[in-house]
Structures are given as structure tokens and as C-alpha cells.
N, C-alpha and C. Protein backbone atom coordinates (compact mmCIF):
# COMPACT_ATOMS: atom_id res chain seq x y z
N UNK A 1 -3.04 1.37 -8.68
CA UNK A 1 -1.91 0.93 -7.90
C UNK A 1 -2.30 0.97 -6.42
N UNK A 2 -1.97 -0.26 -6.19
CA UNK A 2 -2.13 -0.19 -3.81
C UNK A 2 -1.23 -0.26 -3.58
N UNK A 3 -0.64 0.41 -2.65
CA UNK A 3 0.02 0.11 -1.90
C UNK A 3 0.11 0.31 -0.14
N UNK A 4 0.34 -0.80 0.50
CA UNK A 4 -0.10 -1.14 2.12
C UNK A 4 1.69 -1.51 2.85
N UNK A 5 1.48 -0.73 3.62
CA UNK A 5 2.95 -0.84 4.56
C UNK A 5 2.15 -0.99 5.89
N UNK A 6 3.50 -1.90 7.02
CA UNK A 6 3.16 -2.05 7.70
C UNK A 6 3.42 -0.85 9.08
N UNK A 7 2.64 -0.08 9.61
CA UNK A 7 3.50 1.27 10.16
C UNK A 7 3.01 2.40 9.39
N UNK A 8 3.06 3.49 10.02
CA UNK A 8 2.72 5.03 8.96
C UNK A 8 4.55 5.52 8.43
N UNK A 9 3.87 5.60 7.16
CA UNK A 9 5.29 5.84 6.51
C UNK A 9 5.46 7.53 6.06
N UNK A 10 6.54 7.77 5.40
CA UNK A 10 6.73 9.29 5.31
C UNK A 10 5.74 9.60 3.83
N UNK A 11 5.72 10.93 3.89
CA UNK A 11 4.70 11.27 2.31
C UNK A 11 5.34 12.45 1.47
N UNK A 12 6.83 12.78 1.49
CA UNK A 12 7.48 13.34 0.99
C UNK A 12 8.60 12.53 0.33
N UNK A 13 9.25 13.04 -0.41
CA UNK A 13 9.91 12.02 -1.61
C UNK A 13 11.48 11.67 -0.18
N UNK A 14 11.87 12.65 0.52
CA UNK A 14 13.09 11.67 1.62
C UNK A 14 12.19 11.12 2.26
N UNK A 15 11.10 10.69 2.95
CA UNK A 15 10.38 10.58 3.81
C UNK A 15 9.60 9.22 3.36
N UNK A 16 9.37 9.03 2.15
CA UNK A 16 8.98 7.63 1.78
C UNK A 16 9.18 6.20 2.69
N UNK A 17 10.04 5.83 2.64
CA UNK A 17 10.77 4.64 3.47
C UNK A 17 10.74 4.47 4.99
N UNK A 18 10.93 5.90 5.13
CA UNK A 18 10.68 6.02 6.70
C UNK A 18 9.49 5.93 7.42
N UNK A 19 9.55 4.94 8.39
CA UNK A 19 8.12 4.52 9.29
C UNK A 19 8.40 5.22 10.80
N UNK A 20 7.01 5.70 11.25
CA UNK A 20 7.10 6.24 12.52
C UNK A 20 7.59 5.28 13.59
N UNK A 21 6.74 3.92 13.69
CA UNK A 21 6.95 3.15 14.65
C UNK A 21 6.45 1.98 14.01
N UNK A 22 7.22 0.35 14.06
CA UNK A 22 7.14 -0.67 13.46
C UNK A 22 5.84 -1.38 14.37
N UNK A 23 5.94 -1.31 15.72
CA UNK A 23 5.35 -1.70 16.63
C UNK A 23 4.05 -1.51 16.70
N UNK A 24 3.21 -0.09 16.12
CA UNK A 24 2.15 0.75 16.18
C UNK A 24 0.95 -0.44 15.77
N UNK A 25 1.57 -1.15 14.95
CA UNK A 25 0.53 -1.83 14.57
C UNK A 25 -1.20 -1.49 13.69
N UNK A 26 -0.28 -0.74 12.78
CA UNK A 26 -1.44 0.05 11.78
C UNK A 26 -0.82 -0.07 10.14
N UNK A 27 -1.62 -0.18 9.86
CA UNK A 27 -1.35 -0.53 8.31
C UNK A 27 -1.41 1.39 7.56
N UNK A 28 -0.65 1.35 6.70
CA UNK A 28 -0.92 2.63 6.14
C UNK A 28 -1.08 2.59 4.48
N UNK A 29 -1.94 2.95 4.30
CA UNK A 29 -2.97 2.61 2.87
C UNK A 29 -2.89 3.11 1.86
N UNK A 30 -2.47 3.33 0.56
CA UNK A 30 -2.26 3.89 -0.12
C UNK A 30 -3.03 3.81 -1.52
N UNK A 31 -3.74 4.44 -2.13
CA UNK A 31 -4.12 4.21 -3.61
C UNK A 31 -3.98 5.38 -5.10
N UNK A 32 -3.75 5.06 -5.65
CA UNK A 32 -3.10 5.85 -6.54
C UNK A 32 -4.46 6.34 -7.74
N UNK A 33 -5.25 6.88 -7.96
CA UNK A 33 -6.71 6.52 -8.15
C UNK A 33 -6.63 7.16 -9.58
N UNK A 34 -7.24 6.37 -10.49
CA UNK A 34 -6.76 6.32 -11.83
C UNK A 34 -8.52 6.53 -12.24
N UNK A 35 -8.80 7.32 -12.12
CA UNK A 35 -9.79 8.64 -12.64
C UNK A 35 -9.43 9.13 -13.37
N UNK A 36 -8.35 9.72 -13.80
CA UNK A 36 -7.75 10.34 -14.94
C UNK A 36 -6.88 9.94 -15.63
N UNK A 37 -6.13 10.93 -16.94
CA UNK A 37 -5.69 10.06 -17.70
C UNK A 37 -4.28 10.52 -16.90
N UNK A 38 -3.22 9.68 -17.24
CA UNK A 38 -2.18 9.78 -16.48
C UNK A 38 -1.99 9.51 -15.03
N UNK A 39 -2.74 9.02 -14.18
CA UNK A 39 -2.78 9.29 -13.34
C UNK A 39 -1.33 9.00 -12.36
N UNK A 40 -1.08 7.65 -12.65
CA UNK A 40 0.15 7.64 -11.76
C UNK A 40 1.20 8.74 -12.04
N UNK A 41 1.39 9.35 -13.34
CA UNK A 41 2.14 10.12 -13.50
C UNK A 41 1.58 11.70 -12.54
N UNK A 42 0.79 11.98 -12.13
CA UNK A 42 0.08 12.76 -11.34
C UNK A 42 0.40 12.59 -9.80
N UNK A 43 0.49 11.20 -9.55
CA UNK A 43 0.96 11.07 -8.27
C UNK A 43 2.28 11.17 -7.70
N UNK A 44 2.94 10.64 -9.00
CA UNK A 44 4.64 11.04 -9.03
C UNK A 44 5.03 12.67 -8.92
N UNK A 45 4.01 13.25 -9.71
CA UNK A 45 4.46 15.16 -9.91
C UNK A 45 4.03 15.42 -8.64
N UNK A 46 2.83 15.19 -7.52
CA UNK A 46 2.36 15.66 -6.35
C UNK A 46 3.66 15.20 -5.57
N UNK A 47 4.26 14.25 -5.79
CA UNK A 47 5.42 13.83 -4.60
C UNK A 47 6.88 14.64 -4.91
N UNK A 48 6.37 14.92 -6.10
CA UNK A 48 7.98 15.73 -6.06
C UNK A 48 7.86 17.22 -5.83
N UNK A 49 7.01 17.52 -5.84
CA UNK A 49 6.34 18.98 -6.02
C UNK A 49 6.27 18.85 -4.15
N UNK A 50 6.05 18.08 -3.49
CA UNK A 50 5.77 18.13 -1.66
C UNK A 50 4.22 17.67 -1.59
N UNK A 51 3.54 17.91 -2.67
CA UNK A 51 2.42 18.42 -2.28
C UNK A 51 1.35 16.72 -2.06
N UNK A 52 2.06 15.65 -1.94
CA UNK A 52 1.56 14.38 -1.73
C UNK A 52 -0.15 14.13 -0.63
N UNK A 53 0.59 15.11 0.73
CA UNK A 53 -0.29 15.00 1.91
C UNK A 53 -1.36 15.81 1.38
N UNK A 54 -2.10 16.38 0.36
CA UNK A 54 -3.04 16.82 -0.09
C UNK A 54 -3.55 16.44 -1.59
N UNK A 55 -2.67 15.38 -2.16
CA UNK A 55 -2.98 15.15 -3.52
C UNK A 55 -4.64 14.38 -3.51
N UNK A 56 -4.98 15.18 -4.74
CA UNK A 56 -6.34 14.71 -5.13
C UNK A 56 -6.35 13.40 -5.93
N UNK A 57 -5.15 12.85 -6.42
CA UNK A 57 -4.84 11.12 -6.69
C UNK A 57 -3.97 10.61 -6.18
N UNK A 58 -4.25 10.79 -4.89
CA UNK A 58 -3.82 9.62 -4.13
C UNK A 58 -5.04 9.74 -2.91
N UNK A 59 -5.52 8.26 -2.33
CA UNK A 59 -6.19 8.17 -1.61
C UNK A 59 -5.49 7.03 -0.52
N UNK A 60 -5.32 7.94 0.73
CA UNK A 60 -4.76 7.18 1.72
C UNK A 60 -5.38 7.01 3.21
N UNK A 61 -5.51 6.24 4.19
CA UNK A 61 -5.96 5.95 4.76
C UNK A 61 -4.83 4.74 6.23
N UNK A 62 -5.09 5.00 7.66
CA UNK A 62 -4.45 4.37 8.47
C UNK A 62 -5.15 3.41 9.65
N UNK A 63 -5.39 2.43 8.68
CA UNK A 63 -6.31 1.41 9.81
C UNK A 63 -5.22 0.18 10.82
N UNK A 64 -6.25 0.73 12.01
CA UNK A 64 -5.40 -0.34 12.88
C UNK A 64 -6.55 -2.08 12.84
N UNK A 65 -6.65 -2.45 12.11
CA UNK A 65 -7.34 -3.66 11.59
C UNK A 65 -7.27 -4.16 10.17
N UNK A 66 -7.63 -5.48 10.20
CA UNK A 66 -7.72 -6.13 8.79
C UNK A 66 -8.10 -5.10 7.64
N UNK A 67 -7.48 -5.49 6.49
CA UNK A 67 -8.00 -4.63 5.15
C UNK A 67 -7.90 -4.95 4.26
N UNK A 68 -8.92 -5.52 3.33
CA UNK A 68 -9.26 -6.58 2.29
C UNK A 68 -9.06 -5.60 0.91
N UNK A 69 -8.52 -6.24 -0.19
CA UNK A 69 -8.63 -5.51 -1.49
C UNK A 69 -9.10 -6.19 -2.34
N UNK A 70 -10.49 -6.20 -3.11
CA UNK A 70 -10.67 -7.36 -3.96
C UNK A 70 -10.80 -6.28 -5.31
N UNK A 71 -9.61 -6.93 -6.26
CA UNK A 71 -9.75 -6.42 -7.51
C UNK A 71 -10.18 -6.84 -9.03
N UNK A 72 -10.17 -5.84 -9.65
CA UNK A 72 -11.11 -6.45 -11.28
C UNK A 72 -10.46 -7.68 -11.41
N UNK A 73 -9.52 -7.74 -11.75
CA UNK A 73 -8.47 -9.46 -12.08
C UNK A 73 -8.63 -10.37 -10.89
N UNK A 74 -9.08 -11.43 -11.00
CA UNK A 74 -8.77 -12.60 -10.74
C UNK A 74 -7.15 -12.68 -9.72
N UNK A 75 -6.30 -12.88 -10.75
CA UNK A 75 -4.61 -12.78 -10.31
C UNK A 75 -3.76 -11.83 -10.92
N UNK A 76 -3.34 -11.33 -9.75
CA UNK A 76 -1.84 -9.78 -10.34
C UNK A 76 -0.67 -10.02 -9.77
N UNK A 77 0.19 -9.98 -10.41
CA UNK A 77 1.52 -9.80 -9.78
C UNK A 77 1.54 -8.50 -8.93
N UNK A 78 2.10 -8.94 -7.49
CA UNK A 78 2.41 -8.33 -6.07
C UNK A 78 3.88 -8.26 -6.19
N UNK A 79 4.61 -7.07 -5.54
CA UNK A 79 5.67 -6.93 -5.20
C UNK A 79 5.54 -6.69 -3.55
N UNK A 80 5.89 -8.11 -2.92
CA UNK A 80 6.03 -8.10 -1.69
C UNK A 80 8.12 -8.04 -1.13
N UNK A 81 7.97 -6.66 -0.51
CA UNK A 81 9.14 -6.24 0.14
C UNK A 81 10.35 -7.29 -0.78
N UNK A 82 10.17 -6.48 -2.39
CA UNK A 82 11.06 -6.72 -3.27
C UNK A 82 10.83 -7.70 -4.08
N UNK A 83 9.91 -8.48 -3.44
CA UNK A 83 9.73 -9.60 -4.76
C UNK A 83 8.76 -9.59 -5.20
N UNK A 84 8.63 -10.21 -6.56
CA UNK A 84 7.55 -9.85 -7.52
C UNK A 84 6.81 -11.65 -7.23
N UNK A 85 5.04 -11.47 -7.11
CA UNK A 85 4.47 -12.70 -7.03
C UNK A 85 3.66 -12.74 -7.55
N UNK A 86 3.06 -13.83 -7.98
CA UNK A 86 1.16 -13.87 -8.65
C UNK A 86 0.23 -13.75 -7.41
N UNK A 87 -0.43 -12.86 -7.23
CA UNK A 87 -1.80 -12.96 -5.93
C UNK A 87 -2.99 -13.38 -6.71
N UNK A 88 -4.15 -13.42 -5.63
CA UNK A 88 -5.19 -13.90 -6.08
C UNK A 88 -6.31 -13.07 -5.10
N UNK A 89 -7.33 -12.39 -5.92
CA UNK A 89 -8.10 -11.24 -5.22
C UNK A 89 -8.95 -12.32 -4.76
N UNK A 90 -9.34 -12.07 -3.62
CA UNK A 90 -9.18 -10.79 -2.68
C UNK A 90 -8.06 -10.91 -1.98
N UNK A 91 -7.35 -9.47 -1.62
CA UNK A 91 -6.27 -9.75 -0.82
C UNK A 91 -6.40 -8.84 0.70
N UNK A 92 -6.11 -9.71 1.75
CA UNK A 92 -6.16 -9.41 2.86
C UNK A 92 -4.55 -8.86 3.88
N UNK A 93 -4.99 -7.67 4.25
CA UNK A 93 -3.72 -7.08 4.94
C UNK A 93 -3.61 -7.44 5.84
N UNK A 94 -3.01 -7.84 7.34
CA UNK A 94 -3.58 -7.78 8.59
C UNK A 94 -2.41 -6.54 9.42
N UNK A 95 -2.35 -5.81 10.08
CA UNK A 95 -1.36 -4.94 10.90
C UNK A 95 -0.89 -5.95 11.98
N UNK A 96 0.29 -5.47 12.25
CA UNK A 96 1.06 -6.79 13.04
C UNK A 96 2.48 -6.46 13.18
N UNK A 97 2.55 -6.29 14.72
CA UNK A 97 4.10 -5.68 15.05
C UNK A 97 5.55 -6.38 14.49
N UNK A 98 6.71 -5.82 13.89
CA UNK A 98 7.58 -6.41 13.27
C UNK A 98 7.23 -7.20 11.76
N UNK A 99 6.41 -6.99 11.18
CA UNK A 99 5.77 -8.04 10.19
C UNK A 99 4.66 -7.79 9.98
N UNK A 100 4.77 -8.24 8.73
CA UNK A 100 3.05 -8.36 7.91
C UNK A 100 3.05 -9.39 7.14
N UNK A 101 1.29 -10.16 7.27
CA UNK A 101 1.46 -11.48 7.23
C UNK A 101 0.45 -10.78 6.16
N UNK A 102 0.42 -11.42 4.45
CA UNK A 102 -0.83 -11.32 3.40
C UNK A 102 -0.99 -12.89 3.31
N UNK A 103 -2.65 -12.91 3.42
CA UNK A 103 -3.07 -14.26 3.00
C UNK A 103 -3.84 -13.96 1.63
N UNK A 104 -3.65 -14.84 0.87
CA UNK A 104 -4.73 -14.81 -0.50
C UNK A 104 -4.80 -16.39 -0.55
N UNK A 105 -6.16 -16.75 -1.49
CA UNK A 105 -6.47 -18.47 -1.62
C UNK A 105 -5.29 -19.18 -1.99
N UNK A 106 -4.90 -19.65 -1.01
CA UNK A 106 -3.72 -20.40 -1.31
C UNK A 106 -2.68 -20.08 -1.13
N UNK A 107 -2.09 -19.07 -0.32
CA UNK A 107 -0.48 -18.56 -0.32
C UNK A 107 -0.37 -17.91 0.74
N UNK A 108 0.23 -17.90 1.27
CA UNK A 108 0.57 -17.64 2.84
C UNK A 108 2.60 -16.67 3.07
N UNK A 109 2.53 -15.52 2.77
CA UNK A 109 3.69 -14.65 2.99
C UNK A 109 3.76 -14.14 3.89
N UNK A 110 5.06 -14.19 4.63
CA UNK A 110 5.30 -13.82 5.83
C UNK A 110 4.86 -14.42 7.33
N UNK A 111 4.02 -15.28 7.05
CA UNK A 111 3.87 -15.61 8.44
C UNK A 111 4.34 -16.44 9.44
């Protein structure tokens, strides 16, 4: 599982949704790292437990630049800010005040 917001967001279960600053212009990175068995269910118990900002499955990261994801599949359904879409790897983030623009071959959201 990825997940990329635009802004540093909260890492406690009230704190989720909430972004420091829209403007900052940093992407905040998220991966849910499926090394083990269960894993997303691992990342769910670290967030309810608090213990997220140290979980050993989840791998997160806050770049103020482009950030490409190219995955095993070809095309996955994306849930962009509620809607569900077909993408096409590789997928490119860019950070960008008020907005985030994803380009993949052929599809153009948000911009």
C-alpha cells in the first residue's frame, strides 16, 4: 500500500487528516511494507496502539521534490482524494502548494 499526501500529515489515529501546512510544499510518503504476513493489519495495530512514528511496517519519508512509484502491475486502481481510478506505473507525485497534480501515461489529475 502507498500512500502520498500533499503536506506532512498527522501519525496518530486523531492526527491522520491533519496537515501542518498546505503551502510547505512537500509531499509526505507513506508505505505500508508487506514483508510479513499480515502486514497491513500490523500497520493498523501500530496506529492504534500510538506507536505509528516508530513502526517497523511502515516506511515513511518527506520529500520536497518529484517522487516516482513504479510498481509490479502494469495498472492499479488509485484512490485519488475519494475516488477510485485505473493508474498506470510508473506513477509520478509532484509537491505543489494548494494541490497535487499525478501524471501517469495518459491521465492527467488535478492539474
Amino acid at each position: 500500500m502507498l500512500w502520498v499526501g500533499n503536506g506532512r500529515f498527522g501519525l496518530t489515529a486523531n492526527e491522520l487528516a491533519d496537515r501542518s501546512d498546505v503551502t510547505e510544499r512537500v509531499l509526505d510518503v507513506r508505505i505500508a511494507l508487506a514483508h510479513r504476513r499480515l502486514a497491513r493489519s500490523r500497520v493498523v495495530w501500530d496506529l492504534l496502539r500510538g506507536r505509528l512514528r516508530r513502526s517497523e511496517h511502515l516506511a515513511r519519508f518527506v520529500a520536497d521534490h518529484p517522487v516516482s512509484a513504479r510498481l509490479r502491475a502494469i495498472t492499479v486502481s488509485a484512490a485519488l482524494d475519494a475516488e477510485v481510478i485505473t493508474v498506470t506505473s510508473p506513477l509520478v507525485f509532484t509537491p505543489a502548494s494548494r494541490q497535487i497534480c499525478v501524471r501517469t501515461p495518459g491521465v492527467l489529475v488535478g492539474g
